[in-house]
Protein backbone atom coordinates (compact mmCIF):
# COMPACT_ATOMS: atom_id res chain seq x y z
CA UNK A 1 -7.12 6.75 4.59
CA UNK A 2 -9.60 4.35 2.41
CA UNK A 3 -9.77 5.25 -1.12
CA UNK A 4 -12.16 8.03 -1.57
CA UNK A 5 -15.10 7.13 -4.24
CA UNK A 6 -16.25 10.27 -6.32
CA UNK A 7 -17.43 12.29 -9.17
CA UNK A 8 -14.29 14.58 -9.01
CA UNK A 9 -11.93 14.81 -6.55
CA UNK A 10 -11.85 18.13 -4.16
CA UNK A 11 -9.68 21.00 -5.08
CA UNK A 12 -9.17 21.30 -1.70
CA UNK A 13 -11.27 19.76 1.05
CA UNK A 14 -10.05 21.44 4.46
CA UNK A 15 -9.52 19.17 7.32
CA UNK A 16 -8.98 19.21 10.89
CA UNK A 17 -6.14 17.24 12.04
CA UNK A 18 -6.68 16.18 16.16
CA UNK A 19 -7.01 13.01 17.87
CA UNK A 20 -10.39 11.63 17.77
CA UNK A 21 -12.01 11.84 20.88
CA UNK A 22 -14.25 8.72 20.63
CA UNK A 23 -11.32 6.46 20.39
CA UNK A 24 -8.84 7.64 23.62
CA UNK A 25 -10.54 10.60 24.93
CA UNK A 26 -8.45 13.41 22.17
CA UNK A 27 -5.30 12.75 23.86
CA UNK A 28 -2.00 11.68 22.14
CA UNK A 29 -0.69 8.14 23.35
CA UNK A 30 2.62 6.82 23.78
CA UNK A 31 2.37 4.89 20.68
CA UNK A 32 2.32 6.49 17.12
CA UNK A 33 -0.84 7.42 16.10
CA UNK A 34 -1.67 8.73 12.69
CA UNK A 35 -3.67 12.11 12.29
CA UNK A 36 -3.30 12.43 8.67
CA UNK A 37 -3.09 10.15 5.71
CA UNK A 38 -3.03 11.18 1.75
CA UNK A 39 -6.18 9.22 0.16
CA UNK A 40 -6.86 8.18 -3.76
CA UNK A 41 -9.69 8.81 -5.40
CA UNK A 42 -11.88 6.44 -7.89
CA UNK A 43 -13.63 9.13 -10.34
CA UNK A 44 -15.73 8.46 -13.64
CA UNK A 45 -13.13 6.85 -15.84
CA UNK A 46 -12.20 9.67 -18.73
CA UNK A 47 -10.95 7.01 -20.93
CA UNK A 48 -7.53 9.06 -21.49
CA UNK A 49 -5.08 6.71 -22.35
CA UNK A 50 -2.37 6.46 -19.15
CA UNK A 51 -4.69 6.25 -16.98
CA UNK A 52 -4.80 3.88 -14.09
CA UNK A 53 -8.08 1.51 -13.72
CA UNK A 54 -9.83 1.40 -10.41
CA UNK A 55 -9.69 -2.53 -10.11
CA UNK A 56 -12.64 -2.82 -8.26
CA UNK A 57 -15.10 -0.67 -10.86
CA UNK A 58 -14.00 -0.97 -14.34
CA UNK A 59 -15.36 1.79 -15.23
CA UNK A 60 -13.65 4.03 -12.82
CA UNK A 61 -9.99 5.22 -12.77
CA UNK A 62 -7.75 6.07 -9.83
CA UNK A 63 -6.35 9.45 -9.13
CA UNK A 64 -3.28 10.69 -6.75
CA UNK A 65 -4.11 12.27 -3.69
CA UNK A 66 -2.46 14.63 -0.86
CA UNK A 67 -2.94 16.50 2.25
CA UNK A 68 -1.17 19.57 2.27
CA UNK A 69 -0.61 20.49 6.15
CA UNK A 70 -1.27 24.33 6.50
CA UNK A 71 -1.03 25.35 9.94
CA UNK A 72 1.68 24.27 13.08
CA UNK A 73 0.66 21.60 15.23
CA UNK A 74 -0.23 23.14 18.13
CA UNK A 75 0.15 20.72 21.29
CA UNK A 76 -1.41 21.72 24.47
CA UNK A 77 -0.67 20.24 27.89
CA UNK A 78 -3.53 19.45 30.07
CA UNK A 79 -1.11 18.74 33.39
CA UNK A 80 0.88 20.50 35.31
CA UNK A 81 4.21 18.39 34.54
CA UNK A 82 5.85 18.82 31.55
CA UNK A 83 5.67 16.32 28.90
CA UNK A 84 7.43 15.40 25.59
CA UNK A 85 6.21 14.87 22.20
CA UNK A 86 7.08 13.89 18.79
CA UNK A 87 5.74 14.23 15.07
CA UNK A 88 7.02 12.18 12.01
CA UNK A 89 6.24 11.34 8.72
CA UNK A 90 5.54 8.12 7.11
CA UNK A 91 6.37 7.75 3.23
CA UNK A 92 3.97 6.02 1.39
CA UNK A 93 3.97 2.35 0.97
CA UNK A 94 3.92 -0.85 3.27
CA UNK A 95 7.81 0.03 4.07
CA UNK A 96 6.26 3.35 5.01
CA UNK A 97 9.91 5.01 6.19
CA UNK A 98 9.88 7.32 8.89
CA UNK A 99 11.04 10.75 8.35
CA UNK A 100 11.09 12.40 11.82
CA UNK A 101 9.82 15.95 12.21
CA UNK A 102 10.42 17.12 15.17
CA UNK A 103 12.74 15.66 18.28
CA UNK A 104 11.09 15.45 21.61
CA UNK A 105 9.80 18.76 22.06
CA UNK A 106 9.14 19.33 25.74
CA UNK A 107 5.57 21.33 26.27
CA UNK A 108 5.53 23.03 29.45
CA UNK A 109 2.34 22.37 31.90
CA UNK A 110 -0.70 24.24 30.87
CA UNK A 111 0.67 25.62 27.97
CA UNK A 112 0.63 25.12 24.18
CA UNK A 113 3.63 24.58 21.74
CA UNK A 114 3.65 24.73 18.07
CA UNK A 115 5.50 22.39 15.68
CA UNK A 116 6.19 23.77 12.46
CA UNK A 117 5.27 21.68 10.09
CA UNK A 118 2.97 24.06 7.96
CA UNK A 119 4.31 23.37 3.70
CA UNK A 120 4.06 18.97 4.64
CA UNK A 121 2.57 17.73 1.73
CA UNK A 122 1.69 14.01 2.39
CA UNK A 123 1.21 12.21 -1.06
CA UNK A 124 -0.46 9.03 -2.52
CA UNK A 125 0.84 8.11 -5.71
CA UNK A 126 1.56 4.63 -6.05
CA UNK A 127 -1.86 3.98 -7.33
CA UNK A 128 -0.89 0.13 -8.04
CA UNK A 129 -1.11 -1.71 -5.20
CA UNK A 130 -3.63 -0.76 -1.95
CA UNK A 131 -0.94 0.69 0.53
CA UNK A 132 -0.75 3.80 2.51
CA UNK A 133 -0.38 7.16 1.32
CA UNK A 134 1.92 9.37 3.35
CA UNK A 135 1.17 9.60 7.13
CA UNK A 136 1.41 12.31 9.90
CA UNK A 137 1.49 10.84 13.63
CA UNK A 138 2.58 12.05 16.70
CA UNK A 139 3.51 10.59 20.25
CA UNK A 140 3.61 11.48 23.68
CA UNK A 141 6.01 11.04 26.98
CA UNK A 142 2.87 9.66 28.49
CA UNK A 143 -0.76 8.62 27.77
CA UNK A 144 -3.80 11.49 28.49
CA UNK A 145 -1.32 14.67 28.66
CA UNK A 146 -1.23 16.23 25.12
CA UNK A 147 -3.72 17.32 23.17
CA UNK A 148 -2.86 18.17 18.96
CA UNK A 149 -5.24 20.23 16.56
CA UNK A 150 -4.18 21.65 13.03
CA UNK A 151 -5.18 21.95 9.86
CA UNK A 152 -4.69 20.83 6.22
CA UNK A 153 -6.41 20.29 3.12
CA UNK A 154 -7.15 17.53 1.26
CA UNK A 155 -7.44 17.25 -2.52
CA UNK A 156 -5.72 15.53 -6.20
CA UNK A 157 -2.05 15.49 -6.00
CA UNK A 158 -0.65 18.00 -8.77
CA UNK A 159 0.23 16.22 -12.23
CA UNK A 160 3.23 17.42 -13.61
CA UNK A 161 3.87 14.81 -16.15
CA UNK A 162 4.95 16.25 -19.82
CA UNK A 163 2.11 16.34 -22.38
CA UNK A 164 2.52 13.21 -24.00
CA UNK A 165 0.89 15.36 -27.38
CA UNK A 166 3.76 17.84 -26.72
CA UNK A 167 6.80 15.58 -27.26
């Protein structure tokens, strides 16, 4: 997800996580595809010292982000064969390592499954460099089979750095 350019970051922007249907029809592919991604956010710099600079806009400051998944994954099969598929997690980062969520999970034809991945918290903290937050994707046995929806919500990732006053 781009950086996110704002007066204040949400304290909790719901989302909708599916496969957009403009770019393969809503259906999961056989490659990974990412349905979720933990953003940054530029906001008004506060001029707090500790603060990371937004180095495009000096006179903004960068803030950690995360999507907190709250619902299972539900995965419907539109065929009458039944079909695999798979969810993982990418860590933040270029190295972005894979964290696998689920095995192949076989989803019966016409019905829907539900991968329990509710309490996923995908994070964006390294605020130093431009790489990828955290990352949700699935994959399918076979292209135009599965269909995902869920939901999450998007907002600052919680700061629970010591009070620099305090010590």
């Amino acid at each position: 997800m781009p950086r996110i350019v704002t007066d204040q970051p949400s304290s909790g922007k719901s989302l909708l996580l599916f496969i957009p249907t403009a770019t393969n029809s809503g259906f999961v592919n056989t490659t990974w595809t990412t349905i979720a991604e933990a953003p940054d956010f530029s906001i008004p710099s506060s001029g707090d010292d500790g603060t990371v600079p937004d180095p495009s806009d000096s006179d903004r400051e960068l803030r950690p982000g995360e999507v907190s998944i709250d619902t299972p994954l539900a995965v419907t099969n539109t065929t009458a064969t039944t079909r695999w598929v798979e969810a993982q997690m990418l860590l933040q980062g270029s190295s972005g390592q894979a964290i696998p969520l689920s095995a192949r999970v076989p989803v019966p034809g016409g019905e829907t499954v539900y991968l329990p991945i509710q309490g996923l918290v995908l994070l964006k903290t390294d605020l130093t460099n431009t790489q990828p937050g955290g990352r949700l994707q699935v994959q399918a046995e076979v292209n135009n089979a599965l269909q995902v929806i869920g939901a999450a919500a998007e907002r600052q990732a919680d700061d629970h750095a010591p009070d620099s006053e305090a010590i």
